[in-house]
Protein backbone atom coordinates (compact mmCIF):
# COMPACT_ATOMS: atom_id res chain seq x y z
CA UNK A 1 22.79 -6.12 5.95
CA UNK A 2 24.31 -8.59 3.50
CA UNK A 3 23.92 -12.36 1.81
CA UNK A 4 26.97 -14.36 1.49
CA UNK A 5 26.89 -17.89 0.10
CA UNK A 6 29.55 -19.32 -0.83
CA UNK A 7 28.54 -22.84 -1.31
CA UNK A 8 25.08 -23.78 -2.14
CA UNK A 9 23.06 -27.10 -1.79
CA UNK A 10 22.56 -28.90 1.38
CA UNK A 11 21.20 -32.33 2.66
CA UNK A 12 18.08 -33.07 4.90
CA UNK A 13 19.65 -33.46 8.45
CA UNK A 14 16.49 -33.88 10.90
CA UNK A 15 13.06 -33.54 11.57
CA UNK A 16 12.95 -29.57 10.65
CA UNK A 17 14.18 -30.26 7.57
CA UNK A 18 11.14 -31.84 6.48
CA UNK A 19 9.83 -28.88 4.42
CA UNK A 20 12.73 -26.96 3.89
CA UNK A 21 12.17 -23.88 1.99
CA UNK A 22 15.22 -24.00 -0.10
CA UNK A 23 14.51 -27.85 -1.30
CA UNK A 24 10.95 -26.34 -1.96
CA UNK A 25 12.19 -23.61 -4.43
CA UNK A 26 14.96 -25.66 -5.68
CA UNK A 27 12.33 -28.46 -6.48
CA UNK A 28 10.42 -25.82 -8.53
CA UNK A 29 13.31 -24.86 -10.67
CA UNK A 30 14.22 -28.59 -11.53
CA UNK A 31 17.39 -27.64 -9.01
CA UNK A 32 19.02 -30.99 -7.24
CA UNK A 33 19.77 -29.47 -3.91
CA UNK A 34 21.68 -32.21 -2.85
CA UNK A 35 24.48 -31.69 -5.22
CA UNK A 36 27.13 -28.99 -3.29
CA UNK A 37 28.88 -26.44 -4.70
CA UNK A 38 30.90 -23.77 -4.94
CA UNK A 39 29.58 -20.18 -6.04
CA UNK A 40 30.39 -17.27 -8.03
CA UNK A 41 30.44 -15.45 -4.61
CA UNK A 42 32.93 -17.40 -2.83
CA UNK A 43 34.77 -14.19 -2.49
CA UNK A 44 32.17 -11.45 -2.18
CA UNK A 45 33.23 -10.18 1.69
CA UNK A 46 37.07 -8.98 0.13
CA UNK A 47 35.60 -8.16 -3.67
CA UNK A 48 36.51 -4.07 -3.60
CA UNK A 49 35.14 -1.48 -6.52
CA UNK A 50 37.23 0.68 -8.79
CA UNK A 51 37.79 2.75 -6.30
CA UNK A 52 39.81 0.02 -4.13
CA UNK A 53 37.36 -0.29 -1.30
CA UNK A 54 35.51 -3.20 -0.02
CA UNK A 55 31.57 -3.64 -2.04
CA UNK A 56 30.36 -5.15 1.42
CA UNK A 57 30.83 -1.56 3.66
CA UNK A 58 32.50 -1.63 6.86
CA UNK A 59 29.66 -2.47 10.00
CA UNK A 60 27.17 -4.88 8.03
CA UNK A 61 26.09 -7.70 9.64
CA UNK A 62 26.61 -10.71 6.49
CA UNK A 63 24.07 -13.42 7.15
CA UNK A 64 26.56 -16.53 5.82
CA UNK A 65 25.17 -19.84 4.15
CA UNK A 66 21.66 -19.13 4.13
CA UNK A 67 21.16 -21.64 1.28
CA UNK A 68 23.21 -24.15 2.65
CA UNK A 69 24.92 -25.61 5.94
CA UNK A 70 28.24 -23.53 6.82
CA UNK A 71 29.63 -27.00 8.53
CA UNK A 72 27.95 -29.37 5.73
CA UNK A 73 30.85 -31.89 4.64
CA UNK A 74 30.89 -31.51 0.96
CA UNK A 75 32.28 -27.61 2.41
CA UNK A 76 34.86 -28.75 4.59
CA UNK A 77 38.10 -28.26 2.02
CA UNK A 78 36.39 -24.50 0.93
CA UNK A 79 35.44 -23.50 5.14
CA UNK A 80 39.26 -22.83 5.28
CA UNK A 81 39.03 -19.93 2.64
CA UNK A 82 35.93 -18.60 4.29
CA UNK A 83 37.44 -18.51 7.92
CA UNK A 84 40.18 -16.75 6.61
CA UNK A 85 37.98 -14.07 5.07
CA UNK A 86 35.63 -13.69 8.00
CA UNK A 87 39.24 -12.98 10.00
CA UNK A 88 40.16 -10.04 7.06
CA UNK A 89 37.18 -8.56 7.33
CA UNK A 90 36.69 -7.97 10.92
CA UNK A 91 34.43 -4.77 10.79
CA UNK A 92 31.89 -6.87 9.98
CA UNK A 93 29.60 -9.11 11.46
CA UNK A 94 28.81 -12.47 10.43
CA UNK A 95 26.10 -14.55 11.19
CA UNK A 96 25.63 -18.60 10.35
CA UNK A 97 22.91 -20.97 11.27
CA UNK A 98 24.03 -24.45 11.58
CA UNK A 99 22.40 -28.32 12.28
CA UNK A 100 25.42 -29.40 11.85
CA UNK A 101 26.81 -28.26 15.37
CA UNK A 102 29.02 -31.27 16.01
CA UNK A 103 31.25 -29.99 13.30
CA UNK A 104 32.43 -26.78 14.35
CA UNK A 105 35.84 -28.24 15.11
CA UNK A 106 36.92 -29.37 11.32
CA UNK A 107 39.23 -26.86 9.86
CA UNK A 108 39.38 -24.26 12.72
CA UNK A 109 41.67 -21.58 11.92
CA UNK A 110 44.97 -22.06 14.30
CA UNK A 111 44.32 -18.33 15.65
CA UNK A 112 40.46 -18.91 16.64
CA UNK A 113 41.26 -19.72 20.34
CA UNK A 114 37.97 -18.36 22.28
CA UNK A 115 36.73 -17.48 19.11
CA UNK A 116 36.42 -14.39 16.73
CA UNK A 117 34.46 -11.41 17.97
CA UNK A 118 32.95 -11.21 14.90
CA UNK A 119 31.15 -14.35 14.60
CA UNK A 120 27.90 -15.40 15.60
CA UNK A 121 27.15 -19.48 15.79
CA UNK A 122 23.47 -20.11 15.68
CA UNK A 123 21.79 -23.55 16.21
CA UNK A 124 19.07 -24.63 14.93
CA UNK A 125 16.45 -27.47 16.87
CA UNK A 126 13.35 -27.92 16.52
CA UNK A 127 11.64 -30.17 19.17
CA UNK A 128 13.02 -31.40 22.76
CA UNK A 129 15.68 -33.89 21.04
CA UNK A 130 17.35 -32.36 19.16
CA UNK A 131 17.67 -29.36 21.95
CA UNK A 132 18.93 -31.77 24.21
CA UNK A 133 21.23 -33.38 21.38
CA UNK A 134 22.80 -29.34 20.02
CA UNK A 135 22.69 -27.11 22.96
CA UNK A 136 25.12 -28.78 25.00
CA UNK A 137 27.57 -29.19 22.10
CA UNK A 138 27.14 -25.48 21.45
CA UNK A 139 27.68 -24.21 25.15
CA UNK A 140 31.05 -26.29 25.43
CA UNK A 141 32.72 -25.12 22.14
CA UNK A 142 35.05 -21.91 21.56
CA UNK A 143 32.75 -19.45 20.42
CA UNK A 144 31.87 -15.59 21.67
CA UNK A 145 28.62 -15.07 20.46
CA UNK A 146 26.01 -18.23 20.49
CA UNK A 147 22.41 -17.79 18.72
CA UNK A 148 19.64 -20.84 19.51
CA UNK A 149 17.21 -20.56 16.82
CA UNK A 150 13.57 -22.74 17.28
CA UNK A 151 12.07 -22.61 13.52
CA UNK A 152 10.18 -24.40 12.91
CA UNK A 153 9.47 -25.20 16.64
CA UNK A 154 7.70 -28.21 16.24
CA UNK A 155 6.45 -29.18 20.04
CA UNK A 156 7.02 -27.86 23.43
CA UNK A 157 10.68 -27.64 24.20
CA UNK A 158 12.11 -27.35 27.88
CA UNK A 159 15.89 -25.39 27.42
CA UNK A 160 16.08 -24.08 31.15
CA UNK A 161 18.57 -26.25 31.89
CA UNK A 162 20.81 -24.41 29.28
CA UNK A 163 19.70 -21.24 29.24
CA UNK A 164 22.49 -18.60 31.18
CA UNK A 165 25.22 -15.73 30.44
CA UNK A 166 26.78 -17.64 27.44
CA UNK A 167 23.71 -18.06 25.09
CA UNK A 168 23.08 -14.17 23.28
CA UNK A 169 19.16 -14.97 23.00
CA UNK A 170 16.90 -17.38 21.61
CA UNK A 171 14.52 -16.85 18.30
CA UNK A 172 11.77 -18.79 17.70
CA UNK A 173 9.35 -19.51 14.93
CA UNK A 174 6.74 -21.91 12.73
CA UNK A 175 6.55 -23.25 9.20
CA UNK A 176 5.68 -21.28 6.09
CA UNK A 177 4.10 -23.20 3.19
CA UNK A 178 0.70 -24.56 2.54
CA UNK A 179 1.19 -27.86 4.13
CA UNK A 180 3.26 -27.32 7.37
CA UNK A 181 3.11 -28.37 10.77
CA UNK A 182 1.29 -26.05 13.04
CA UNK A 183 2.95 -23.62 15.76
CA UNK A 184 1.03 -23.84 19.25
CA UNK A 185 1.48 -19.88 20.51
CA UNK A 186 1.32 -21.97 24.32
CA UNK A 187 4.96 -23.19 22.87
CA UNK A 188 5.77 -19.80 22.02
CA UNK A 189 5.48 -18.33 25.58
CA UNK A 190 6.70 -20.96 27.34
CA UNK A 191 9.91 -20.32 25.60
CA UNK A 192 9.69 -17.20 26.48
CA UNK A 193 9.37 -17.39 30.30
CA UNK A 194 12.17 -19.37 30.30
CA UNK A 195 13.93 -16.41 28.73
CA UNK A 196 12.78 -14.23 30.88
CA UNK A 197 13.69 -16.27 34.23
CA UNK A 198 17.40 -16.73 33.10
CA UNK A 199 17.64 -13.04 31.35
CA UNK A 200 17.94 -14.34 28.37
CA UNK A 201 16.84 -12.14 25.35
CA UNK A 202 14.05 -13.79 23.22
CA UNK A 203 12.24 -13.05 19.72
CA UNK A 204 9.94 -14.34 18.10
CA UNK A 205 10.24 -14.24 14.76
CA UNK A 206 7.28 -15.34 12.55
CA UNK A 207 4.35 -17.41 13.34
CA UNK A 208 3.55 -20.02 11.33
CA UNK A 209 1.38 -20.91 8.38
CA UNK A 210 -0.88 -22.72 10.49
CA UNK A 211 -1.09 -21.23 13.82
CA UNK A 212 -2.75 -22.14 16.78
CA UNK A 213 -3.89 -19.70 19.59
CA UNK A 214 -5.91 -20.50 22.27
CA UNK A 215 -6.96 -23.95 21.10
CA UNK A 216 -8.15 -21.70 17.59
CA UNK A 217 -6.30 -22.84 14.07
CA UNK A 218 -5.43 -20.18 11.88
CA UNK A 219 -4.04 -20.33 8.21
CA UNK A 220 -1.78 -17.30 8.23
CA UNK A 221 -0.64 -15.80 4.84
CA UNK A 222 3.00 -15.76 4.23
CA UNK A 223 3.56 -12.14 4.14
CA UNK A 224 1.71 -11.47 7.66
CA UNK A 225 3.88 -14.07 9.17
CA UNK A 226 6.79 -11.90 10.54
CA UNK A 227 4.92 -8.49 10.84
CA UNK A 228 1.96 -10.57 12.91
CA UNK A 229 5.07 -11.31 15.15
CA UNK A 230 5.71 -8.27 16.12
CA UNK A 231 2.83 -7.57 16.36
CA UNK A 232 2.66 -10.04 19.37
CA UNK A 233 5.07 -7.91 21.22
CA UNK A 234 6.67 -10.22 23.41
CA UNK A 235 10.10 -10.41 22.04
CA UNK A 236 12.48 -9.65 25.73
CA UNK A 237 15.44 -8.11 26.01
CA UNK A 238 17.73 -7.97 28.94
């Protein structure tokens, strides 16, 4: 498993944004995360050793932009560069997570047809809205694997309707931080049942820092958030 950001920054997009972990560590360091740019990484997936061979090993997965928006505009004149890379290094897998859905069409490669097999496009929405504003964009565009992520899931969200063969599984999630919004678990399962009826696979990923269950708020430390998760055992997989 490997990082890859090339660019850095991004820009407050829509209502999950609203505590954004990056702006909250950025705002720490005296960072402007609004200000884009390029990194010392750009070229990390074809970077090779002394020995001549590739530093990222054949068969990772590379999670890609994790500290940014792969289709943020400031990006679009680098995404060319990238696209080309992801293409050279196709024993790997790469992974983005995107608000920016509507996007996906700047500065596709001429060779990306029905997409790379190497790519996975994950969206991310947080309440009924913006599901109903992403998904459909997602399901209709050129792309082999397709990810919807729910962190932070902010309110009960109804995605049956777009839920079949073409979406790889859905991951949801809360807020971490000391002043989030809370995750209802109710949200949590309902999303799951959905899964389940259209054999979809499911995960849930982390609770959040305030977590309700069974009409019971509790403040959940960050470092139980993921392992608490599991321990929920209800992730589904077809």
């Amino acid at each position: 498993m490997a990082a890859w950001n090339p660019w850095r920054g991004c820009h407050k997009k829509s209502e999950g944004c609203k505590n954004c972990y990056i702006h909250r560590a950025n705002s720490r360091k005296g960072i402007n995360t609004d200000i884009i740019y390029k990194t010392e990484e750009f070229y990390k997936p074809i970077e090779k050793n002394n020995k001549g061979n590739y530093k990222i090993k054949s068969g990772q997965t590379v999670f890609l932009c994790f500290n940014s928006d792969f289709l943020i505009e400031e990006a679009d004149e680098w995404r060319k560069e990238v696209w080309n890379m992801i293409r050279i290094r196709n024993d790997l897998n790469f992974m983005f997570i995107t608000k920016r859905i509507e996007r996906f069409m700047i500065g596709l490669p001429d060779d990306f047809d029905y997409g790379y097999d190497n790519i996975t496009v994950s969206i991310s929405v947080e309440n009924q809205q913006r599901a109903d504003e992403r998904i459909p964009i997602l399901k209709e565009l050129p792309i082999k694997h397709k990810l919807i992520i729910i962190q932070p899931m902010l309110e009960k969200i109804d995605i049956s309707d777009y839920l079949d063969n073409s979406i790889d599984g859905v991951v949801v999630g809360g807020e971490s931080g000391s002043k989030v919004r809370p995750l209802n678990y109710e949200w949590v399962l309902n999303i799951r049942e959905q899964c389940i009826k259209k054999n979809v696979n499911f995960t849930f990923r982390q609770l959040g820092s305030t977590f309700i269950k069974d009409g019971i708020t509790f403040k959940v430390k960050k470092q139980h958030l993921c392992s608490q998760a599991r321990k929920a055992n209800i992730n589904f997989s077809k």
